[in-house]
PDB file of N, CA and C in Angstrom:
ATOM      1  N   UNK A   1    -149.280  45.961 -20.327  1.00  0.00           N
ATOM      2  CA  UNK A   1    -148.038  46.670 -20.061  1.00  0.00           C
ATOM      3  C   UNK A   1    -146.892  45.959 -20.774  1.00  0.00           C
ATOM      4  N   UNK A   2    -146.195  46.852 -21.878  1.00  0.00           N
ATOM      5  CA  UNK A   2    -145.218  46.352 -22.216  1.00  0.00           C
ATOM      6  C   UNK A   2    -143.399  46.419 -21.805  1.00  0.00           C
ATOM      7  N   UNK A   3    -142.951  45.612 -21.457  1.00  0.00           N
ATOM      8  CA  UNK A   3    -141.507  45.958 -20.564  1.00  0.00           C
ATOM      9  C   UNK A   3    -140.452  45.736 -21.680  1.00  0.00           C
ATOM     10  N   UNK A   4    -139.927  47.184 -21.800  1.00  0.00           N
ATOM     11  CA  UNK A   4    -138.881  46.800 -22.950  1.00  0.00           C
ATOM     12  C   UNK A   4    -137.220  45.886 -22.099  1.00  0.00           C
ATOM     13  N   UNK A   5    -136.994  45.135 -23.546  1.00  0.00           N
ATOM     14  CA  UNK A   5    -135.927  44.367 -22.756  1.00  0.00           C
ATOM     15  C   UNK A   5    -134.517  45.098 -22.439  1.00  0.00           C
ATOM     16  N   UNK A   6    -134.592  46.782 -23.113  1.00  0.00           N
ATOM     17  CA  UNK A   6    -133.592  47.102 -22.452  1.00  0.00           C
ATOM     18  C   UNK A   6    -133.622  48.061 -21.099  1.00  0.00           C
ATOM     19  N   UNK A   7    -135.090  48.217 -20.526  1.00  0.00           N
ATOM     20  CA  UNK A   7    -135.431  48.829 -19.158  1.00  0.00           C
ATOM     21  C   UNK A   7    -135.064  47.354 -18.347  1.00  0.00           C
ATOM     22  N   UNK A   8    -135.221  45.857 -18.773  1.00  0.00           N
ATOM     23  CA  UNK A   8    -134.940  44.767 -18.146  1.00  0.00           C
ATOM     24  C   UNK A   8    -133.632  44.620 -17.771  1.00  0.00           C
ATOM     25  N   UNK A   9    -132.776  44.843 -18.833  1.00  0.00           N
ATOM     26  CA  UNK A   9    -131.392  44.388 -18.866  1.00  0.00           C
ATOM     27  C   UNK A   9    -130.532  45.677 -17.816  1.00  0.00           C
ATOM     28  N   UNK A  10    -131.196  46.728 -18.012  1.00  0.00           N
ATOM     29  CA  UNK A  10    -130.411  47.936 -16.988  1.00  0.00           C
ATOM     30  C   UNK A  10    -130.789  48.270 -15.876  1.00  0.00           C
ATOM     31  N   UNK A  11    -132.047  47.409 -15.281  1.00  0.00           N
ATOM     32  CA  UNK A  11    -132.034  47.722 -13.953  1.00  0.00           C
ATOM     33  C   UNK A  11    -131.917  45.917 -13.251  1.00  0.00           C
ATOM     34  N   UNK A  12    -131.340  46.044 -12.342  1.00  0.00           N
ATOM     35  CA  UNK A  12    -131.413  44.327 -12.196  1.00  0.00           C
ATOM     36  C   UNK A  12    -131.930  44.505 -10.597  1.00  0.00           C
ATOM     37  N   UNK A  13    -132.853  45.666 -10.668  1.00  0.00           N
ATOM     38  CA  UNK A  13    -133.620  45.050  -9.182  1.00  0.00           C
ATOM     39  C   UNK A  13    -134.913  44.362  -9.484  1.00  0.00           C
ATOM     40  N   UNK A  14    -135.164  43.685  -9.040  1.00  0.00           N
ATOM     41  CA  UNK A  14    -135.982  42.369  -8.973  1.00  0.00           C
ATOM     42  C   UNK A  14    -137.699  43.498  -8.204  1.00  0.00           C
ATOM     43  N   UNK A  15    -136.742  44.236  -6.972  1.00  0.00           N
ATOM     44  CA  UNK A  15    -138.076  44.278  -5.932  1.00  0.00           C
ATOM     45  C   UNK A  15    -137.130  45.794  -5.340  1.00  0.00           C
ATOM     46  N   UNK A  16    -137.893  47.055  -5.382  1.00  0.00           N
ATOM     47  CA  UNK A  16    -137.441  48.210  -4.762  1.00  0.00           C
ATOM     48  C   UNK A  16    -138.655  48.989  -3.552  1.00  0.00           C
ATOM     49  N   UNK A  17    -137.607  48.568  -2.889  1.00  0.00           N
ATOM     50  CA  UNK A  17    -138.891  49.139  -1.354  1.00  0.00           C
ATOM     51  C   UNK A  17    -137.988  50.098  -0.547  1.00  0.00           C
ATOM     52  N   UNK A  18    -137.617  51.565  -0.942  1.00  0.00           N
ATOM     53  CA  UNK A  18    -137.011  52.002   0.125  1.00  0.00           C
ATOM     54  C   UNK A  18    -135.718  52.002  -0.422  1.00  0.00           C
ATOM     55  N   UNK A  19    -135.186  51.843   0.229  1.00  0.00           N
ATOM     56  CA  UNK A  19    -133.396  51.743   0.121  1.00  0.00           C
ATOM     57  C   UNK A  19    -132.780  50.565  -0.291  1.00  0.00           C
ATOM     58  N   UNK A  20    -134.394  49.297   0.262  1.00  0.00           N
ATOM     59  CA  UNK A  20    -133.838  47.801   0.157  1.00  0.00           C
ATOM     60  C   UNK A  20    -134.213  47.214  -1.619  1.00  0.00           C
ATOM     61  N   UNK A  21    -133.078  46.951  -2.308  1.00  0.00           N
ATOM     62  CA  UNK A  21    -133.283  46.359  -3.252  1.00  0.00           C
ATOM     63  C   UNK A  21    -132.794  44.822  -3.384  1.00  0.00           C
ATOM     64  N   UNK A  22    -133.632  44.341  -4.176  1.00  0.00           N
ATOM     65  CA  UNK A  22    -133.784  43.131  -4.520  1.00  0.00           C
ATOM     66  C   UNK A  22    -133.330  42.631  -5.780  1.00  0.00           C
ATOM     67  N   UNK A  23    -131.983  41.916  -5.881  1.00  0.00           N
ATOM     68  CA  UNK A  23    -131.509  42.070  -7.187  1.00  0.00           C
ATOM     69  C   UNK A  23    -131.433  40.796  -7.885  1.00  0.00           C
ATOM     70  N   UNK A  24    -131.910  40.625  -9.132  1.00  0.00           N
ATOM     71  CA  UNK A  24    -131.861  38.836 -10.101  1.00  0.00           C
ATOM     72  C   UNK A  24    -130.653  38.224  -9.535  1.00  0.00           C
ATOM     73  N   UNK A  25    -129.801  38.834  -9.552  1.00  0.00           N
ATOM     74  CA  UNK A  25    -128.123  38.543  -9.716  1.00  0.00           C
ATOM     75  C   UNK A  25    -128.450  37.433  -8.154  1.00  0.00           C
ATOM     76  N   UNK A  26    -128.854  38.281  -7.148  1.00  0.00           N
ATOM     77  CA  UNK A  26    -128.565  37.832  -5.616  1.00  0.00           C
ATOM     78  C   UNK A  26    -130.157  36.372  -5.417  1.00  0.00           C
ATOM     79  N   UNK A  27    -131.125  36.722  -6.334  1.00  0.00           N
ATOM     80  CA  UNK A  27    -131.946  35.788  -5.901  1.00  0.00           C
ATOM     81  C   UNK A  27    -131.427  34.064  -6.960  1.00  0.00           C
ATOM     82  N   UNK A  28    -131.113  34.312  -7.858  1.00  0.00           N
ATOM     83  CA  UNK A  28    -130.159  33.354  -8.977  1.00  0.00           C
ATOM     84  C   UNK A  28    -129.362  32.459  -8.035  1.00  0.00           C
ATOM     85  N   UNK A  29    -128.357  33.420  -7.238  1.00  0.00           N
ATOM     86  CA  UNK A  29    -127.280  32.640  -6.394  1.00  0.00           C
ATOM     87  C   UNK A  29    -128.516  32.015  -5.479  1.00  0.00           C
ATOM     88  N   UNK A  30    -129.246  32.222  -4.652  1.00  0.00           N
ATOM     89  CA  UNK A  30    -129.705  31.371  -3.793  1.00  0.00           C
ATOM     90  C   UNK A  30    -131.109  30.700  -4.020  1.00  0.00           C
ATOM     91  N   UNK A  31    -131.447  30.726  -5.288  1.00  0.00           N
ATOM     92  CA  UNK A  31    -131.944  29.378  -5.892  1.00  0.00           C
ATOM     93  C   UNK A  31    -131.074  28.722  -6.310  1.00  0.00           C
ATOM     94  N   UNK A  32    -130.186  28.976  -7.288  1.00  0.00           N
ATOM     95  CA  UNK A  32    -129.412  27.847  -7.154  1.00  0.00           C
ATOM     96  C   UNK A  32    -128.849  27.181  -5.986  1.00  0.00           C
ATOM     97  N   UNK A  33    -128.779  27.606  -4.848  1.00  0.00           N
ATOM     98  CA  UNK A  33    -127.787  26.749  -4.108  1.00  0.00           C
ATOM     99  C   UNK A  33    -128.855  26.079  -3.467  1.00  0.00           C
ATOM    100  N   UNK A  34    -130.126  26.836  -3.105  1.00  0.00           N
ATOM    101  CA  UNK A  34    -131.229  25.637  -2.414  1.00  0.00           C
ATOM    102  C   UNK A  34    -131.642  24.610  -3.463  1.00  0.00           C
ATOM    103  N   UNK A  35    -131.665  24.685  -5.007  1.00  0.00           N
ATOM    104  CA  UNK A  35    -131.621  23.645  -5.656  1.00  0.00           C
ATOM    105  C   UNK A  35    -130.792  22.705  -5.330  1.00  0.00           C
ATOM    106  N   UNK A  36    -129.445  22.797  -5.486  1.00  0.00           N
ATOM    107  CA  UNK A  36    -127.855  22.330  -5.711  1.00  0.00           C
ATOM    108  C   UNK A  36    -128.567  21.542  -4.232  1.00  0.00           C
ATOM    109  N   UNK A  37    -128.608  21.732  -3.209  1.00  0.00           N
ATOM    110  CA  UNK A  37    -129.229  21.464  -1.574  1.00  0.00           C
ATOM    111  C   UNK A  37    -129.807  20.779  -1.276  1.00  0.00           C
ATOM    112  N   UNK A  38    -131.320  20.890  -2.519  1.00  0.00           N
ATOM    113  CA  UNK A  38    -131.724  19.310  -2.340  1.00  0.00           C
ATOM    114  C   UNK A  38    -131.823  18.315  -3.317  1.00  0.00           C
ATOM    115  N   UNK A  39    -131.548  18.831  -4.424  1.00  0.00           N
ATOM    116  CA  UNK A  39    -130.708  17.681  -5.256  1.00  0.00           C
ATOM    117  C   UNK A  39    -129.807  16.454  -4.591  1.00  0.00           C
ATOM    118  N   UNK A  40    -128.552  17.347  -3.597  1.00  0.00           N
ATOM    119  CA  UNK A  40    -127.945  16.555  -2.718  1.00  0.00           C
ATOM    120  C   UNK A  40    -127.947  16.325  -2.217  1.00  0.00           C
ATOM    121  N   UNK A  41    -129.281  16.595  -0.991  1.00  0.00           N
ATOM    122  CA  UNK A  41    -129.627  15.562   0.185  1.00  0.00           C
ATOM    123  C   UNK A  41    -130.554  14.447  -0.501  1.00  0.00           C
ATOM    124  N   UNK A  42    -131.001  14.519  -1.649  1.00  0.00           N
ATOM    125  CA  UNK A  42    -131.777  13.096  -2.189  1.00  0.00           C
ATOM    126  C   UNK A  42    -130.761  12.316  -2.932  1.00  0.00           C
ATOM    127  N   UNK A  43    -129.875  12.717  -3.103  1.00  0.00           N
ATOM    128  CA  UNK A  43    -128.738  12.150  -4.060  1.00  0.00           C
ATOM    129  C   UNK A  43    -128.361  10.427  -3.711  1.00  0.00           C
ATOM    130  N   UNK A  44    -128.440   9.242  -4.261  1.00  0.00           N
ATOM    131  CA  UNK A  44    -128.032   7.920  -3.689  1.00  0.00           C
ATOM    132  C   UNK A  44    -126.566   8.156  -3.425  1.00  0.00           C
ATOM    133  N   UNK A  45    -125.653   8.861  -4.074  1.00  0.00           N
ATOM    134  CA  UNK A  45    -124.752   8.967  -3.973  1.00  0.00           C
ATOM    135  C   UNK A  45    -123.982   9.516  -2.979  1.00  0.00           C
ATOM    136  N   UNK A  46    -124.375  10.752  -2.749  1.00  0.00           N
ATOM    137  CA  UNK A  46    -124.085  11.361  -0.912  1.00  0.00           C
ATOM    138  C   UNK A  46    -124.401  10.499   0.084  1.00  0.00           C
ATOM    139  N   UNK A  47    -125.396   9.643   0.262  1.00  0.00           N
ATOM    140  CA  UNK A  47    -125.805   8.992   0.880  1.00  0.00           C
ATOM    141  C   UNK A  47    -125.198   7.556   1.183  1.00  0.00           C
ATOM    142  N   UNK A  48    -124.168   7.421  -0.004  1.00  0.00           N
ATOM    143  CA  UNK A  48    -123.455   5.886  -0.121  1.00  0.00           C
ATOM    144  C   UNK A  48    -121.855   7.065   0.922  1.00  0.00           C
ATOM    145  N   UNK A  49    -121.799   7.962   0.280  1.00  0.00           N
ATOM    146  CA  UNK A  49    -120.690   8.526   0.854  1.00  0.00           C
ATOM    147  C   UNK A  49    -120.241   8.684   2.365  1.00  0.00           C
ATOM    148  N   UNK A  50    -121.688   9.051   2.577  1.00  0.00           N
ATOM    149  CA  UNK A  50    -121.889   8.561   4.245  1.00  0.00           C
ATOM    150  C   UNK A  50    -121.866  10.194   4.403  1.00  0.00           C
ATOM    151  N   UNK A  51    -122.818  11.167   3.797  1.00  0.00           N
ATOM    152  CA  UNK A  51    -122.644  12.087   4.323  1.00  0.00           C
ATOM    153  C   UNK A  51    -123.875  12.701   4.857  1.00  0.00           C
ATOM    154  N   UNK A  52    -124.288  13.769   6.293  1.00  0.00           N
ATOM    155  CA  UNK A  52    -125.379  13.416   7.079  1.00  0.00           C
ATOM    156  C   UNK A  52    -125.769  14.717   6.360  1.00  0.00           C
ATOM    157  N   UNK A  53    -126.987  15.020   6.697  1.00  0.00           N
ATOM    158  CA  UNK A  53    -127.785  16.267   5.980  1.00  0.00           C
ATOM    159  C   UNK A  53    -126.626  17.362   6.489  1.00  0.00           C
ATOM    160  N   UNK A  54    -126.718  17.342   7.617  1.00  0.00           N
ATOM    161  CA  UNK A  54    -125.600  18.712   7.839  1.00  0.00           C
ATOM    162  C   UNK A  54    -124.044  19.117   7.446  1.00  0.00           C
ATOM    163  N   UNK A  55    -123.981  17.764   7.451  1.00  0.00           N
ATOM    164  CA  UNK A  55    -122.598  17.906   6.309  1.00  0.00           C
ATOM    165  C   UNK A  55    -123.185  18.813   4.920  1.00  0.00           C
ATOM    166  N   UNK A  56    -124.028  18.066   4.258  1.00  0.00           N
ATOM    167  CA  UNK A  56    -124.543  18.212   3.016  1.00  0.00           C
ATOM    168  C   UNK A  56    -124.937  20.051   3.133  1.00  0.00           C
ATOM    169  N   UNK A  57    -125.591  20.319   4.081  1.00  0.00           N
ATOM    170  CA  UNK A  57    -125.945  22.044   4.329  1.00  0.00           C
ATOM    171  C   UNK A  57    -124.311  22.715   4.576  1.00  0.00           C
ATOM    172  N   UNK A  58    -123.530  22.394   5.057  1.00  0.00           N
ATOM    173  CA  UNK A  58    -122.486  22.817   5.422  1.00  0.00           C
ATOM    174  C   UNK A  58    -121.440  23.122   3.851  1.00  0.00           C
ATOM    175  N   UNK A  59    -121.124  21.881   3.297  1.00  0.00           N
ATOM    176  CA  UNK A  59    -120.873  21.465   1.940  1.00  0.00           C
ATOM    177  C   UNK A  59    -121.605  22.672   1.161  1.00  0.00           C
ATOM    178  N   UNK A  60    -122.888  23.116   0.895  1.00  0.00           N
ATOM    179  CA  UNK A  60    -123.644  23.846  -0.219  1.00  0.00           C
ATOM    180  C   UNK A  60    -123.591  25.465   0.285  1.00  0.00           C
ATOM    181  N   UNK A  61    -124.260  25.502   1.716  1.00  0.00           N
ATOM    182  CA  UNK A  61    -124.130  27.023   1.871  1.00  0.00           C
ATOM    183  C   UNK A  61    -123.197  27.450   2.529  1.00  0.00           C
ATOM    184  N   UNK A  62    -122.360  27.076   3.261  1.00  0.00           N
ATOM    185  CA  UNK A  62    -120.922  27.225   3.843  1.00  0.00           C
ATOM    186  C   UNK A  62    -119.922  27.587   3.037  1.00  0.00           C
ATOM    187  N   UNK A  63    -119.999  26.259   2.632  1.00  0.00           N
ATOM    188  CA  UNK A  63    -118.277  26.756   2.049  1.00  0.00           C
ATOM    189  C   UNK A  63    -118.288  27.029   0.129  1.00  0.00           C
ATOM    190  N   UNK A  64    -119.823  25.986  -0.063  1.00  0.00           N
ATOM    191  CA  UNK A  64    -120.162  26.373  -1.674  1.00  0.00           C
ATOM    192  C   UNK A  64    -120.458  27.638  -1.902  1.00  0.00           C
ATOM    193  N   UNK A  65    -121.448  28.552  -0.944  1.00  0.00           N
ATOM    194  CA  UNK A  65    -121.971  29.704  -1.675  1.00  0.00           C
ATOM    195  C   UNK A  65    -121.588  30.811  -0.649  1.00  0.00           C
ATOM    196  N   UNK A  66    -121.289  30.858   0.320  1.00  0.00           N
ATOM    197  CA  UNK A  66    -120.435  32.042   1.169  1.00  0.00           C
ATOM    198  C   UNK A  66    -119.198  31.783   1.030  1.00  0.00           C
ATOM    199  N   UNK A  67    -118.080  30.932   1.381  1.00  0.00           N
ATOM    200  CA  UNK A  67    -116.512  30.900   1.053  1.00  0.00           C
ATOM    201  C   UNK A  67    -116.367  30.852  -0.056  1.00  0.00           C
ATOM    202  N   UNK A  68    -116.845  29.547  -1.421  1.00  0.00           N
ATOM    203  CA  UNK A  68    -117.045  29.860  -2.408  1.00  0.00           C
ATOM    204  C   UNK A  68    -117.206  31.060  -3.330  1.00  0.00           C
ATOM    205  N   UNK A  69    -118.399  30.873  -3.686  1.00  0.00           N
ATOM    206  CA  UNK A  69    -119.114  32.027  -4.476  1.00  0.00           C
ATOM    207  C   UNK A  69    -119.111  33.527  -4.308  1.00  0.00           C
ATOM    208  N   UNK A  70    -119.542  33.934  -2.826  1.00  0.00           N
ATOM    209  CA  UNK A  70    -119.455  34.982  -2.262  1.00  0.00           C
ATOM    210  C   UNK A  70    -117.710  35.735  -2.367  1.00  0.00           C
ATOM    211  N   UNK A  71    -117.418  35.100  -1.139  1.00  0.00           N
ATOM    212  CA  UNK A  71    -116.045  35.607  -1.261  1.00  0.00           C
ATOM    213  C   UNK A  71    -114.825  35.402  -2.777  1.00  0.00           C
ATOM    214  N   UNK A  72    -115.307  34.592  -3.255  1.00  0.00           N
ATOM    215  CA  UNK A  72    -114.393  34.145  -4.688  1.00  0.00           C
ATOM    216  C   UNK A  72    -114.802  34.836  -5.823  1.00  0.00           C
ATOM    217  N   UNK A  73    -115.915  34.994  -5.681  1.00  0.00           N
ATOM    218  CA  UNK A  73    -116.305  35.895  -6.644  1.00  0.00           C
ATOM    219  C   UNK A  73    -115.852  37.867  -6.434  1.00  0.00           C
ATOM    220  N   UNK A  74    -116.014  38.160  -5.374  1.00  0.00           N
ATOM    221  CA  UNK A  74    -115.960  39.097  -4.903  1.00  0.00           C
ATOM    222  C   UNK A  74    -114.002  39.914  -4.920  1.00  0.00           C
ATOM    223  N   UNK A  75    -113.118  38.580  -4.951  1.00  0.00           N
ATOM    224  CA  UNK A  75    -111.931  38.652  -4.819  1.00  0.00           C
ATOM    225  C   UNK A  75    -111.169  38.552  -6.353  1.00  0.00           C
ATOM    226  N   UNK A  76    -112.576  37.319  -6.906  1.00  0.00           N
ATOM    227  CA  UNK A  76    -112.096  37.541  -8.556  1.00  0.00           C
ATOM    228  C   UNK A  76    -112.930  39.136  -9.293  1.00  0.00           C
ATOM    229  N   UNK A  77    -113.727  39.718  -9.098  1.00  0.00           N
ATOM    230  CA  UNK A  77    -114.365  40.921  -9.473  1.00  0.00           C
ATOM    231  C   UNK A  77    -113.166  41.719  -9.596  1.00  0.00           C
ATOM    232  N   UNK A  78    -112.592  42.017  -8.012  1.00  0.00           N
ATOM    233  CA  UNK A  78    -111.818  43.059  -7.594  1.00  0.00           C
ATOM    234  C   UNK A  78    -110.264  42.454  -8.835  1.00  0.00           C
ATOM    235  N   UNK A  79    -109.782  41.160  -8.971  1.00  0.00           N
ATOM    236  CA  UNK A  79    -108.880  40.965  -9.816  1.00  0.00           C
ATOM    237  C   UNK A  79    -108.825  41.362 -11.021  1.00  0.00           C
ATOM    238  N   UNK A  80    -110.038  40.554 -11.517  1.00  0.00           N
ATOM    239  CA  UNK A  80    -110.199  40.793 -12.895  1.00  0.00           C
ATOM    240  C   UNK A  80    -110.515  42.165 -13.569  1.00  0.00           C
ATOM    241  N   UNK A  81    -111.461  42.864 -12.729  1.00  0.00           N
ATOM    242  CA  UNK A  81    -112.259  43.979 -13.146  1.00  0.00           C
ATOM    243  C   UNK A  81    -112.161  45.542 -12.059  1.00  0.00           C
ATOM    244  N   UNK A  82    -111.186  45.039 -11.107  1.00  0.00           N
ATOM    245  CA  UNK A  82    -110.945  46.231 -10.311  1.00  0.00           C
ATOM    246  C   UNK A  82    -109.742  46.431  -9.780  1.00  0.00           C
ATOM    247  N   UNK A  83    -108.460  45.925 -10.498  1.00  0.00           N
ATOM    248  CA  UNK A  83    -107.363  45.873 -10.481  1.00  0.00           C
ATOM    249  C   UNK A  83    -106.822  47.710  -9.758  1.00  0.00           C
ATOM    250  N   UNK A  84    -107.027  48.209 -10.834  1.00  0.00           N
ATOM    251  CA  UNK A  84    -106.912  49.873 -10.084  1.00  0.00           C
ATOM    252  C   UNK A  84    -107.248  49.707  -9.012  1.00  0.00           C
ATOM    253  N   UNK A  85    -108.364  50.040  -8.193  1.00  0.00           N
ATOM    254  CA  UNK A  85    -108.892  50.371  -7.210  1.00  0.00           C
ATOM    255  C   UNK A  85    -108.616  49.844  -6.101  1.00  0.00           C
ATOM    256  N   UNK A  86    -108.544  48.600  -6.320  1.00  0.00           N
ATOM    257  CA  UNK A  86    -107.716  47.791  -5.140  1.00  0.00           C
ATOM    258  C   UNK A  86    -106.403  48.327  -5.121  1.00  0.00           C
ATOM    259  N   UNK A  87    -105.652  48.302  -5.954  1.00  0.00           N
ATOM    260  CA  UNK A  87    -104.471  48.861  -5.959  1.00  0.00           C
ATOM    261  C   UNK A  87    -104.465  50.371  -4.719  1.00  0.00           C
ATOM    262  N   UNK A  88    -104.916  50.982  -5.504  1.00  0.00           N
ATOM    263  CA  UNK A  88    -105.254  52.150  -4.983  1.00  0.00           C
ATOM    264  C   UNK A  88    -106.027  52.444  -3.114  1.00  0.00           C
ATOM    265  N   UNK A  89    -106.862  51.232  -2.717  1.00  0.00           N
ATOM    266  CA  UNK A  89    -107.409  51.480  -1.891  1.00  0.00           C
ATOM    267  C   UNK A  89    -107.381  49.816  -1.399  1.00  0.00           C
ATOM    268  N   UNK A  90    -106.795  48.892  -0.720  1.00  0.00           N
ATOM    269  CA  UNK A  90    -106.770  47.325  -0.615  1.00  0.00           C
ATOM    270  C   UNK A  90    -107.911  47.106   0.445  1.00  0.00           C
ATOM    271  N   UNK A  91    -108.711  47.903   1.028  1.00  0.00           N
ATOM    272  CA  UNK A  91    -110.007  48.092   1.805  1.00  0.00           C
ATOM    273  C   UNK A  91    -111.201  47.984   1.064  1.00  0.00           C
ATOM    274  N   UNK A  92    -110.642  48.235  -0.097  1.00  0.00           N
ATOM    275  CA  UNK A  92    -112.213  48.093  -1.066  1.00  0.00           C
ATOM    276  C   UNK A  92    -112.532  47.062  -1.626  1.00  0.00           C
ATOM    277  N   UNK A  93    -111.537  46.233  -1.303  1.00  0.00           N
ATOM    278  CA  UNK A  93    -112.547  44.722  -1.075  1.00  0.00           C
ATOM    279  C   UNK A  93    -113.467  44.299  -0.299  1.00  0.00           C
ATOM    280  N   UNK A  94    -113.485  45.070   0.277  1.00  0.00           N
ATOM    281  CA  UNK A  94    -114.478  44.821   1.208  1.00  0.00           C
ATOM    282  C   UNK A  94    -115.760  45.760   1.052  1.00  0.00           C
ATOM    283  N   UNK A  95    -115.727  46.734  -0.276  1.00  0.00           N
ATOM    284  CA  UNK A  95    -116.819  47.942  -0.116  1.00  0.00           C
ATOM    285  C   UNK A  95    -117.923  47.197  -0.943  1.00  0.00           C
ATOM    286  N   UNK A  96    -118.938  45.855  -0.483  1.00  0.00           N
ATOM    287  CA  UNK A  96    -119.291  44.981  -0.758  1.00  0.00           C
ATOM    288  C   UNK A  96    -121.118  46.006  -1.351  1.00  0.00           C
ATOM    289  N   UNK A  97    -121.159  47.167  -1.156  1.00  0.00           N
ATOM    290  CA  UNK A  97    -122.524  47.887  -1.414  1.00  0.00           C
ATOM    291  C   UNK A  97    -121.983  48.316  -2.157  1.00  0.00           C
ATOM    292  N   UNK A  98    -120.884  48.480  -2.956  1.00  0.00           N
ATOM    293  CA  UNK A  98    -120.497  48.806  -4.264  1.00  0.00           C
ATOM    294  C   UNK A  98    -120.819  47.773  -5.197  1.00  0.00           C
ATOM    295  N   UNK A  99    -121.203  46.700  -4.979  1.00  0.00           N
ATOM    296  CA  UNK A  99    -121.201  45.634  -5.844  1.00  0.00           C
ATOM    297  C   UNK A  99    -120.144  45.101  -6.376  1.00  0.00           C
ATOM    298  N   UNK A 100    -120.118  43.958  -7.462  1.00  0.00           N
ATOM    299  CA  UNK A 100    -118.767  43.400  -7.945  1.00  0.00           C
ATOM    300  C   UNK A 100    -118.962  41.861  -7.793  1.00  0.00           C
ATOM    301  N   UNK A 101    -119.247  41.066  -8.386  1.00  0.00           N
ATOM    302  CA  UNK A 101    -118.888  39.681  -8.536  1.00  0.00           C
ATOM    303  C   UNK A 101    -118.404  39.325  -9.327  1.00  0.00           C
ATOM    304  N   UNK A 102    -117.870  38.017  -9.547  1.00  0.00           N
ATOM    305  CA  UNK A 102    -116.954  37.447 -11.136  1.00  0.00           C
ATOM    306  C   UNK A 102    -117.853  36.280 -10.644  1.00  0.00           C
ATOM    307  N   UNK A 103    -118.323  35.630 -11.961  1.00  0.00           N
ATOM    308  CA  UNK A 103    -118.215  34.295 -12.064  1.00  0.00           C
ATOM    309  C   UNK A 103    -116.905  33.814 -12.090  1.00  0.00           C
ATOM    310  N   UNK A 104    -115.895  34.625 -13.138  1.00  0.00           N
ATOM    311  CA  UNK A 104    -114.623  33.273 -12.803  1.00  0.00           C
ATOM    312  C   UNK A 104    -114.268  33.068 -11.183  1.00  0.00           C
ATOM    313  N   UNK A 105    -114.335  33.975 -10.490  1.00  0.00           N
ATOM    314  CA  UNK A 105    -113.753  34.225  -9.428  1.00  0.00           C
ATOM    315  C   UNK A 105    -114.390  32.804  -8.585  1.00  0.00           C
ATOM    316  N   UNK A 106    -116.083  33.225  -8.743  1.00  0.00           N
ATOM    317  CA  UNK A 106    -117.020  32.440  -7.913  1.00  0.00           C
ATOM    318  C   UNK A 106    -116.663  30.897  -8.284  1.00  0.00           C
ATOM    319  N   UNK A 107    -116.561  31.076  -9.816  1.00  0.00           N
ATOM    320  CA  UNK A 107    -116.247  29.407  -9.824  1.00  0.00           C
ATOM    321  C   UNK A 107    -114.974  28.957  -9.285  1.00  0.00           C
ATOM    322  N   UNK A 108    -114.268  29.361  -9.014  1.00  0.00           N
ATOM    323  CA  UNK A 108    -112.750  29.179  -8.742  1.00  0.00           C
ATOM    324  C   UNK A 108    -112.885  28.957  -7.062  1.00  0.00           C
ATOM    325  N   UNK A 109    -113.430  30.286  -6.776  1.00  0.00           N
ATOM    326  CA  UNK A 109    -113.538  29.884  -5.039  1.00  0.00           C
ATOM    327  C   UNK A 109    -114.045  28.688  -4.718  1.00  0.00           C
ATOM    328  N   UNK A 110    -115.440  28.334  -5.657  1.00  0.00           N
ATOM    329  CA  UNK A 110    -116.135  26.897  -4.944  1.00  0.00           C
ATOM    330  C   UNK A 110    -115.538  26.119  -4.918  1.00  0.00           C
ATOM    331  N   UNK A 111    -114.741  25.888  -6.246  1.00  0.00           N
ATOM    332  CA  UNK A 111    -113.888  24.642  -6.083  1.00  0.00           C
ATOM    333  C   UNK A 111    -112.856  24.708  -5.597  1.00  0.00           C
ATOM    334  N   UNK A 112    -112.823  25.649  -5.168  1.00  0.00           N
ATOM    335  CA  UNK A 112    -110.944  25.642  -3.862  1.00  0.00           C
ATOM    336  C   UNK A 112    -111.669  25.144  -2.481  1.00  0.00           C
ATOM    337  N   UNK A 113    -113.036  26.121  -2.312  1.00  0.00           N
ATOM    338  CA  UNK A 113    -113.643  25.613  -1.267  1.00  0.00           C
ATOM    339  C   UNK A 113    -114.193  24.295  -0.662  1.00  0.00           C
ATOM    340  N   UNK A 114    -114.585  23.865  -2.116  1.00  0.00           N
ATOM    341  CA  UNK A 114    -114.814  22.024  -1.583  1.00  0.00           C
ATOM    342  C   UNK A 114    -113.637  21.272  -1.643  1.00  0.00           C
ATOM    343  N   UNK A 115    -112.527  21.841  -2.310  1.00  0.00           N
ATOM    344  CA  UNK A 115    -111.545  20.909  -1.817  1.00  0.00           C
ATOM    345  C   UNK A 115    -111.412  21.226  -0.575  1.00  0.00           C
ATOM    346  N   UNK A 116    -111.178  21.844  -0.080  1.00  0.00           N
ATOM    347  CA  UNK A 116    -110.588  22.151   1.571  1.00  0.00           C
ATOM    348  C   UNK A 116    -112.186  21.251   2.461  1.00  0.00           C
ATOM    349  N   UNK A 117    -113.221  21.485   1.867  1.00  0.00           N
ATOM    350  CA  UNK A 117    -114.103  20.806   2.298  1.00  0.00           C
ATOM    351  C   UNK A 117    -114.333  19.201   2.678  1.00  0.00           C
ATOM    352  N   UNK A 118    -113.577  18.688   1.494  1.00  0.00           N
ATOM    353  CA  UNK A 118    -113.101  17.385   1.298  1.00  0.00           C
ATOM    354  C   UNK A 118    -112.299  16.858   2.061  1.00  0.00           C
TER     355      UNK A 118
END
């Protein structure tokens, strides 16, 4: 079976069962952050910092990839790329089954988020 790379590039569900899809975009974010997770609970360095595993879980999926990523991305989408619509409707930030992430956004949130974390 051959999969052309542009049936790859235009559908980004991973896994379709039903209604429930499974998308690269959403499994990406949470390998990376269970990487990022235990990278930093083995880290000598967290560990000189004095910080306890649950800090360290709190730190990665808390405020790194839900306050962070999630919401920062979601707030930079709607900035960068949905300026109208928000305009138009300031509830549709929240119409989160519409889709919409920014990396700039996401990167921007994390690091606002670990500062406040800090």
């Amino acid at each position: 079976m051959i999969i052309e790379l542009s049936d790859f590039f235009n559908n980004p569900s991973l896994i379709e069962i039903g209604p429930l899809k499974i998308q690269y975009y959403a499994v990406t974010w949470l390998l990376s952050a269970v990487l990022i997770f235990l990278f930093l609970r083995r880290n000598k360095i967290i560990k000189e910092i004095g910080l306890s595993n649950d800090e360290v879980n709190d730190m990665v999926f808390l405020y790194g990839l839900f306050f962070g990523a999630m919401i920062g991305g979601r707030i930079g989408y709607m900035l960068f790329y949905g300026t109208d619509q928000l305009i138009n409707d300031p509830f549709s930030i929240f119409y989160i089954w519409q889709g919409g992430l920014s990396f700039h956004g996401g990167l921007l949130g994390v690091v606002i988020s670990l500062i406040v974390f800090l």
